[in-house]
Protein backbone atom coordinates (compact mmCIF):
# COMPACT_ATOMS: atom_id res chain seq x y z
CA UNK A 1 7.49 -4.64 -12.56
CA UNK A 2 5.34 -7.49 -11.20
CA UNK A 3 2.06 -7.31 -9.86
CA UNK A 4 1.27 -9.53 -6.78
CA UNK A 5 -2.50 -10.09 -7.65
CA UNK A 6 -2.61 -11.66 -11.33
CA UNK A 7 -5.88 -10.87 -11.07
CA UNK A 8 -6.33 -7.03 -10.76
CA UNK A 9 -2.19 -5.63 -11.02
CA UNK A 10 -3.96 -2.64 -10.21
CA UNK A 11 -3.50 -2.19 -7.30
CA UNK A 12 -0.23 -3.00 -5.94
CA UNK A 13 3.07 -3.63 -7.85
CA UNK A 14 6.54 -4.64 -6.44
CA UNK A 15 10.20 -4.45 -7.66
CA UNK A 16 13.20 -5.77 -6.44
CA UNK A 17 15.04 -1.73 -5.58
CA UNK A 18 12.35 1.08 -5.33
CA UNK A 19 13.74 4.34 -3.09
CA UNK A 20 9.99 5.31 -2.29
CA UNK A 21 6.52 3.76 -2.61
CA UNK A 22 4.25 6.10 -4.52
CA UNK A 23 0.48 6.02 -3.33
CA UNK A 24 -1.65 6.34 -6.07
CA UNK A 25 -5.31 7.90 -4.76
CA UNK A 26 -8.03 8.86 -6.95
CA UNK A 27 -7.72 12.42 -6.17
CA UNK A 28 -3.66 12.88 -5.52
CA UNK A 29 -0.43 11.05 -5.20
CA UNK A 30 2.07 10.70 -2.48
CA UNK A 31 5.52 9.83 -2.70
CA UNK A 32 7.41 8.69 0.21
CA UNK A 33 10.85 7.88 1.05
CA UNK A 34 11.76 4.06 1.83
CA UNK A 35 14.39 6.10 3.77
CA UNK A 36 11.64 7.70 6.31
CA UNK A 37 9.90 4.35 6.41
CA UNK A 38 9.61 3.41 10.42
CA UNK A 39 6.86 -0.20 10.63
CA UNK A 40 4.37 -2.16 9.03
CA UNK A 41 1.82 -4.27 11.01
CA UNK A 42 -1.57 -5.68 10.16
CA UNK A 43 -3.31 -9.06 8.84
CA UNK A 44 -4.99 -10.36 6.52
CA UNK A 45 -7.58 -7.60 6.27
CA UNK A 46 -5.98 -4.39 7.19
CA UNK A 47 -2.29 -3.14 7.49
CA UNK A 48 -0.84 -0.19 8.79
CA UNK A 49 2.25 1.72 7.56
CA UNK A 50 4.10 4.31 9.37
CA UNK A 51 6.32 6.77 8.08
CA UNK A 52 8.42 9.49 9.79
CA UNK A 53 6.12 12.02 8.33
CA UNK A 54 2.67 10.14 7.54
CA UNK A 55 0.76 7.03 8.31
CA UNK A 56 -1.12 5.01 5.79
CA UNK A 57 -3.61 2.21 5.89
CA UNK A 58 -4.72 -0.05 4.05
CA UNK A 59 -7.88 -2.26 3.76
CA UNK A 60 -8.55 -5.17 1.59
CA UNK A 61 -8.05 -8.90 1.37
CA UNK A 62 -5.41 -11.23 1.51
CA UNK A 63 -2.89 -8.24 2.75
CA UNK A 64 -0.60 -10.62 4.09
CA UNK A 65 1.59 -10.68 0.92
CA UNK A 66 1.69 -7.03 1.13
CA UNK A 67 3.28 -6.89 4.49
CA UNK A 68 5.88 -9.72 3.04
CA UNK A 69 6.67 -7.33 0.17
CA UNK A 70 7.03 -4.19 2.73
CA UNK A 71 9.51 -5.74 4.68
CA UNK A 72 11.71 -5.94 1.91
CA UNK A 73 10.52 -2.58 0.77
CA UNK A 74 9.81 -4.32 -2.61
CA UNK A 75 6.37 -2.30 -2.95
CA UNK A 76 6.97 0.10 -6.06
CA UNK A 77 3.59 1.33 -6.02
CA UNK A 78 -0.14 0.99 -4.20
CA UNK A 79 -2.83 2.07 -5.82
CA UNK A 80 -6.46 3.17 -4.28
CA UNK A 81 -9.48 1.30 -6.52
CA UNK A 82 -12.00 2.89 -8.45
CA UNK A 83 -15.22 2.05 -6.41
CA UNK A 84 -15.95 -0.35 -9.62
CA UNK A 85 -12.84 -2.16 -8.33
CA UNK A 86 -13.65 -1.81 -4.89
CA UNK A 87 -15.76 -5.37 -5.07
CA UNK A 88 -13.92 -7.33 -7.47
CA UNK A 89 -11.63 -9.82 -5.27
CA UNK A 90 -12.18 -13.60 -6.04
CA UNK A 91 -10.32 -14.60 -3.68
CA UNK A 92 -7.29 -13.33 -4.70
CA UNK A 93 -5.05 -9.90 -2.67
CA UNK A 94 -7.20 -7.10 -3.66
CA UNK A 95 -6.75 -3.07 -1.66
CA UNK A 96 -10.38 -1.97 -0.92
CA UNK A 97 -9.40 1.40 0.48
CA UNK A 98 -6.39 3.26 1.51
CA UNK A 99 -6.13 6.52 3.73
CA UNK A 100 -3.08 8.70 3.91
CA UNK A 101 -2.40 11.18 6.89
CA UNK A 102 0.32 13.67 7.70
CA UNK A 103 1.58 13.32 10.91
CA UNK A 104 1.54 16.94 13.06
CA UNK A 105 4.03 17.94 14.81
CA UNK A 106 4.13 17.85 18.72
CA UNK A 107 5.26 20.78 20.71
């Protein structure tokens, strides 16, 4: 694997075939599907993934590569700093938080 921040390959780590991107948070892990995997949009700053079944987002810096890397579905793993982490960037990609939500079903 290859991280995409030299810096701090903490946080999110890529690989050329992955079948699902594993969320690491500091309290639990989620592992979803590439297969379920619907859109990614966002910026620089924030980026949204949907799912069939949850949405994530992601906040940071210099998220633009991460979108690249999700449209391959390259991303292997992203993982939620410690809030240590949380302010080390210089300049480089860093992921200040991420939130995970399970979509409900509609009747």
């Amino acid at each position: 694997m290859s991280a995409v921040s030299a810096d701090n390959p903490k946080f999110w780590k890529t690989k050329h075939e992955c079948p699902a991107l594993e969320i690491i948070l500091l309290k639990r892990t989620y592992v979803l599907p590439w297969v379920q995997f619907l859109y990614a949009e966002g910026d620089a700053d924030e980026v949204h993934i949907a799912f069939a079944t949850h949405d994530v987002l992601v906040k940071g810096a210099g998220l633009d590569a991460l979108l690249a890397d999700l449209a391959l579905h390259r991303i292997a793993q992203l993982h939620e700093p410690t809030r240590s982490d949380q302010f080390e960037n210089g300049g480089a990609s860093c992921i200040r938080e991420i939130s995970v939500s399970k979509i409900e079903e509609r009747d």
